[in-house]
C-alpha atoms as a PDB file:
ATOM      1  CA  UNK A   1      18.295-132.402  48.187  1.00  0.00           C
ATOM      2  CA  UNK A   2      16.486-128.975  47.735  1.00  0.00           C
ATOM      3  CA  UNK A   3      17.692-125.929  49.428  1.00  0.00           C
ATOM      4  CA  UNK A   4      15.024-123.209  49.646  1.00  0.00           C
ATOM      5  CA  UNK A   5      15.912-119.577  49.904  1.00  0.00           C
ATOM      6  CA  UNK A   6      13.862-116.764  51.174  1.00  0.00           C
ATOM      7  CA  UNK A   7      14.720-112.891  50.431  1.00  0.00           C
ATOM      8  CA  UNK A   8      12.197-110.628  51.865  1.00  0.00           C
ATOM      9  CA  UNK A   9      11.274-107.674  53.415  1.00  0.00           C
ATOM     10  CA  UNK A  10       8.171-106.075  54.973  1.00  0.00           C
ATOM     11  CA  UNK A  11       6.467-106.088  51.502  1.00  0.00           C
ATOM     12  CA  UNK A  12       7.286-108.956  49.958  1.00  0.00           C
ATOM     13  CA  UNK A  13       9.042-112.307  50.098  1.00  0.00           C
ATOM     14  CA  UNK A  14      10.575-113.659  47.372  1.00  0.00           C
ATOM     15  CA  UNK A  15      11.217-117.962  47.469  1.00  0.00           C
ATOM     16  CA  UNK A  16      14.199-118.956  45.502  1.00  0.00           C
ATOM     17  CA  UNK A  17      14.745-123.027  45.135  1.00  0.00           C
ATOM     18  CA  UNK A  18      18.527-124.295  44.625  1.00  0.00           C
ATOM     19  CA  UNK A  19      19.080-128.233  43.227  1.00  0.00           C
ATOM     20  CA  UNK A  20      22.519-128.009  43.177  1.00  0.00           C
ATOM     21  CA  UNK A  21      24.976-127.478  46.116  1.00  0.00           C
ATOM     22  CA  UNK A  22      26.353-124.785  43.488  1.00  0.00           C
ATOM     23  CA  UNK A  23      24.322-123.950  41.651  1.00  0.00           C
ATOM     24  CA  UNK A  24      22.064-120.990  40.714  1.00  0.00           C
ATOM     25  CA  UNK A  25      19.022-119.735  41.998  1.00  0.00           C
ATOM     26  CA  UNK A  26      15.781-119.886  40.215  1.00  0.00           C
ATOM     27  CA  UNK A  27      12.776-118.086  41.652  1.00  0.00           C
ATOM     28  CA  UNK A  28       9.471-119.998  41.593  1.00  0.00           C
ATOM     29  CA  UNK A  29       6.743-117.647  44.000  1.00  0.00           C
ATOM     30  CA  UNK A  30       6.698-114.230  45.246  1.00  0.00           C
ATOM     31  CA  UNK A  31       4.400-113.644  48.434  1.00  0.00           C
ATOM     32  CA  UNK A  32       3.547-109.783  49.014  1.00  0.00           C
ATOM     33  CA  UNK A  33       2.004-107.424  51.308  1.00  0.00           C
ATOM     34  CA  UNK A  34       0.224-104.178  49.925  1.00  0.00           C
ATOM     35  CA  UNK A  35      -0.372-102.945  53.493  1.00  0.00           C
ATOM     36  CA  UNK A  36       3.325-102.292  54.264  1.00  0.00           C
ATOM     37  CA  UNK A  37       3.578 -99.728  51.358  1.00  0.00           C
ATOM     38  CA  UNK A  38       0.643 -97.588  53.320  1.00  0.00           C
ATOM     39  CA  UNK A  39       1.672 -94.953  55.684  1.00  0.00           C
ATOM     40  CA  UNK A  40       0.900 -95.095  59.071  1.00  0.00           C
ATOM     41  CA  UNK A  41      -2.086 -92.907  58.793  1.00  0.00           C
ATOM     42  CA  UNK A  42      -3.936 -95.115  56.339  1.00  0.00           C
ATOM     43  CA  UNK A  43      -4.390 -97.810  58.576  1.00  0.00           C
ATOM     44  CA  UNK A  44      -6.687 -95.724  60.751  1.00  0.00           C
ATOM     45  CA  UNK A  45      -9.044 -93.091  60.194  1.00  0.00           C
ATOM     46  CA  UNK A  46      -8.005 -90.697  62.516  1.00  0.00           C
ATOM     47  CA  UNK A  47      -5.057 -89.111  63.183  1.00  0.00           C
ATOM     48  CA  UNK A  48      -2.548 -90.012  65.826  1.00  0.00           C
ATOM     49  CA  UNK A  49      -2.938 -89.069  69.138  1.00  0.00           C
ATOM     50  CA  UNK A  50      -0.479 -86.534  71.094  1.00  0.00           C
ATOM     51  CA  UNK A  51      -0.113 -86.523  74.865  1.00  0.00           C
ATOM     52  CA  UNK A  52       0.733 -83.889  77.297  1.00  0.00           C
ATOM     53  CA  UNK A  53       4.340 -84.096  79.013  1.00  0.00           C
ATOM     54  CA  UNK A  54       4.124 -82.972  81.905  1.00  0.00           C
ATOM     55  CA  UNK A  55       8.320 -82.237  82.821  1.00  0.00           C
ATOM     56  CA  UNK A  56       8.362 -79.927  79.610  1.00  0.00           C
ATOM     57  CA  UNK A  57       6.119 -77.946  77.808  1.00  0.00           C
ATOM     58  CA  UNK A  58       4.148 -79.054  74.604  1.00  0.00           C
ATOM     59  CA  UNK A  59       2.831 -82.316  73.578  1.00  0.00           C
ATOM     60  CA  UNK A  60       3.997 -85.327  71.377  1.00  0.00           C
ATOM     61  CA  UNK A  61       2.777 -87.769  69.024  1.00  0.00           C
ATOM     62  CA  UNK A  62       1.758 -91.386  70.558  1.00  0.00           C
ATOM     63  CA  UNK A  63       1.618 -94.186  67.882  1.00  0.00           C
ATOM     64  CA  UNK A  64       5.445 -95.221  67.513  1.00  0.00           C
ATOM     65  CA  UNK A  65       5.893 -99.247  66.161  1.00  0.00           C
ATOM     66  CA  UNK A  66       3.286-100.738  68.360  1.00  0.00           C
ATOM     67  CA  UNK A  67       0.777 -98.949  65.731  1.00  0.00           C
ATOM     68  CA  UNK A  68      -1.700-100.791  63.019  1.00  0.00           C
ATOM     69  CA  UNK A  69       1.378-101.250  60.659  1.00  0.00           C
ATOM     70  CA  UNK A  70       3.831-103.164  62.825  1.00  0.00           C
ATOM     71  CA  UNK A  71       0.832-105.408  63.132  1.00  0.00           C
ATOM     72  CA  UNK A  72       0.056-105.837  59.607  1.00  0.00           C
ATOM     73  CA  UNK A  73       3.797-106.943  58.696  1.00  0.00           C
ATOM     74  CA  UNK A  74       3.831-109.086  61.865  1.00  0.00           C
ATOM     75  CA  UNK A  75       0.754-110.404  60.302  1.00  0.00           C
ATOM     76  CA  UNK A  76       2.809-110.953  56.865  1.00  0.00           C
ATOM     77  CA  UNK A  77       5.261-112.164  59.012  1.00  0.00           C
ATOM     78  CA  UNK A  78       3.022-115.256  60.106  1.00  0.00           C
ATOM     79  CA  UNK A  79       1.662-115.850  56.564  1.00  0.00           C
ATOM     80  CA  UNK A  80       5.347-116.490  55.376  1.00  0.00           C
ATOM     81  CA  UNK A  81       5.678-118.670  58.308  1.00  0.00           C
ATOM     82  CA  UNK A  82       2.625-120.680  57.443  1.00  0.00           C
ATOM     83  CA  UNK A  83       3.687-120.947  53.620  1.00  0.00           C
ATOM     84  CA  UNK A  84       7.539-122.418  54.745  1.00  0.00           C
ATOM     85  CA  UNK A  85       5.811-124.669  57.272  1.00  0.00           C
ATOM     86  CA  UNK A  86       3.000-125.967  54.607  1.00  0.00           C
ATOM     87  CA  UNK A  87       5.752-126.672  51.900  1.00  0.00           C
ATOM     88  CA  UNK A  88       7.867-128.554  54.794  1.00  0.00           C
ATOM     89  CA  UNK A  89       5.302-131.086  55.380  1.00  0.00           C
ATOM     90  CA  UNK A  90       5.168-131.681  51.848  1.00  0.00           C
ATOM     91  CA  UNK A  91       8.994-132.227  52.457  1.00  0.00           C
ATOM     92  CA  UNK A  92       9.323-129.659  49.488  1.00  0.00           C
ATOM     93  CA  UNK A  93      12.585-128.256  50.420  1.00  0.00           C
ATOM     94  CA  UNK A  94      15.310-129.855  52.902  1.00  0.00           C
ATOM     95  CA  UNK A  95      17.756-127.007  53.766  1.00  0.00           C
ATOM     96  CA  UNK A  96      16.237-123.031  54.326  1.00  0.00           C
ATOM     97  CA  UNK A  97      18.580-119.958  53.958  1.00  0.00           C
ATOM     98  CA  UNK A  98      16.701-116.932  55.320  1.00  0.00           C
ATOM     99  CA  UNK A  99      17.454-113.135  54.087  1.00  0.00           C
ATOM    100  CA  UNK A 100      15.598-110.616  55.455  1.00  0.00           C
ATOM    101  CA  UNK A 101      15.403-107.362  56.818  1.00  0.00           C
ATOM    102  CA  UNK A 102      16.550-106.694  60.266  1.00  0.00           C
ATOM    103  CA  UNK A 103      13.102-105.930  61.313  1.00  0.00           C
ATOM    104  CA  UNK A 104      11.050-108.592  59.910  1.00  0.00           C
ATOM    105  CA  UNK A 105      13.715-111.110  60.302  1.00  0.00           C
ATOM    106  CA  UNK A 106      12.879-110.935  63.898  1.00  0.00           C
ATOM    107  CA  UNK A 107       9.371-111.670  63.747  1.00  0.00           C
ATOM    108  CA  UNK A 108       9.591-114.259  61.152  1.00  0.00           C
ATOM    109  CA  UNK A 109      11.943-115.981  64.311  1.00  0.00           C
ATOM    110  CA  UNK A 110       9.008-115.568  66.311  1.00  0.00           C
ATOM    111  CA  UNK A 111       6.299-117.184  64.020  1.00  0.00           C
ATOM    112  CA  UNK A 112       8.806-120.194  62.156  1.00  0.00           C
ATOM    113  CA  UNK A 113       7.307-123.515  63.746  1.00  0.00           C
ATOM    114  CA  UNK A 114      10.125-125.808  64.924  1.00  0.00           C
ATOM    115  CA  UNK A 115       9.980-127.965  62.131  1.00  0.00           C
ATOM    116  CA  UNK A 116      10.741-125.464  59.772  1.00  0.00           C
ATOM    117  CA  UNK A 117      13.249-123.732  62.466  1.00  0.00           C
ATOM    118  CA  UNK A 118      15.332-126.787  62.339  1.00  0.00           C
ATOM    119  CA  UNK A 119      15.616-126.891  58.752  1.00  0.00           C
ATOM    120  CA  UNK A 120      17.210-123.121  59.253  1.00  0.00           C
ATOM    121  CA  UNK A 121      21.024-123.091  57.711  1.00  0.00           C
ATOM    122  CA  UNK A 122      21.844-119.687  57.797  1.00  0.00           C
ATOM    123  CA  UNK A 123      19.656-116.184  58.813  1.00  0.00           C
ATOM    124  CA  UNK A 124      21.307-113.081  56.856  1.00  0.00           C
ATOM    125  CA  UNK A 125      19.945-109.675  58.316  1.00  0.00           C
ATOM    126  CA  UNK A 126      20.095-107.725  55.272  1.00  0.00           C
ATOM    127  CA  UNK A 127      17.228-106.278  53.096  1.00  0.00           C
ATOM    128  CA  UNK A 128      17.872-108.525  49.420  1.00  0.00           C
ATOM    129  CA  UNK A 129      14.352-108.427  48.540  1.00  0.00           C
ATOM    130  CA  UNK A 130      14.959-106.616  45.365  1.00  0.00           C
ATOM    131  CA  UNK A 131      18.029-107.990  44.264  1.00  0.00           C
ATOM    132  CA  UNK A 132      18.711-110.153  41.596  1.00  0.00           C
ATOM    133  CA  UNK A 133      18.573-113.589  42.087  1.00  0.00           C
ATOM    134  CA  UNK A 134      22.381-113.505  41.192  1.00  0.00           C
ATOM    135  CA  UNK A 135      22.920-110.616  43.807  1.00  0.00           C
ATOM    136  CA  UNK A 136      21.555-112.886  46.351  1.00  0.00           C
ATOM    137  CA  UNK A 137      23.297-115.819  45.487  1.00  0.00           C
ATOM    138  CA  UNK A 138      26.862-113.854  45.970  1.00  0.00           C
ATOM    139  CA  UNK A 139      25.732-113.624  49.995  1.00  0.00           C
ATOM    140  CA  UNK A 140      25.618-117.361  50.022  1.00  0.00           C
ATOM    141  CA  UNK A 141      27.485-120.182  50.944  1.00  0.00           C
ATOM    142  CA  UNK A 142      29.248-121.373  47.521  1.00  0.00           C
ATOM    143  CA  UNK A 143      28.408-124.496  48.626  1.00  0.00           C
ATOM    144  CA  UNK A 144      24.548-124.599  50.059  1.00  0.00           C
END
């Protein structure tokens, strides 16, 4: 049986595969998103908006995470999705361990289609997408 595990973050998603229950993991595909390295401000070509309070003097900024970056990891978010569900009707993986960061972990929940949701194991909220594959291993199951 293959066990599949995912480490990613909001720039990239790294897919480990796992043949033995205790064994290493080897690394066959990296997925990544270019968009998430841009700042806020080079999603759009003006600058963000402020707004007028009116229980205090001055103004302040109105973008916060509902801005054209939460979108395009939400959008990364989905294309992980689709690559775990397209490999799991090819039946290339039985058992999925997912890693990610808090913050995309939660929209990867909302975009995993229920096949590949109840293939799920185990969902770490921690941010291993640069670790070595070792590293990752170590936060694991011994036995996957």
């Amino acid at each position: 049986m293959t066990t599949w595990v995912i480490a990613a973050d909001s720039s990239r998603a790294r897919l480990f595969s796992c043949e033995d229950p205790k064994g290493d993991l080897y690394e066959f595909e990296t997925l990544t998103n270019p968009a998430a390295r841009l700042t806020e401000q080079g999603f759009v070509s003006d600058k963000a908006g402020a707004a007028y309070n009116g229980s205090s003097s001055g103004t302040h900024g109105v973008d916060g995470e509902s801005g054209a970056k939460h979108h395009e990891i939400d959008v990364f978010a989905k294309s992980i999705s689709d690559r775990l569900y397209k490999a799991r009707t090819e039946k290339s993986y039985h058992k999925l361990y997912i890693i990610a960061a808090p913050s995309l972990l939660g929209m990867l929940r909302d975009h995993l289609h229920s096949e590949v949701a109840s293939t799920v194991v185990e969902e770490i909220d921690k941010n291993l997408a640069v670790h070595t594959p070792a590293d990752i291993r170590q936060h694991l199951p011994k036995v996957l």
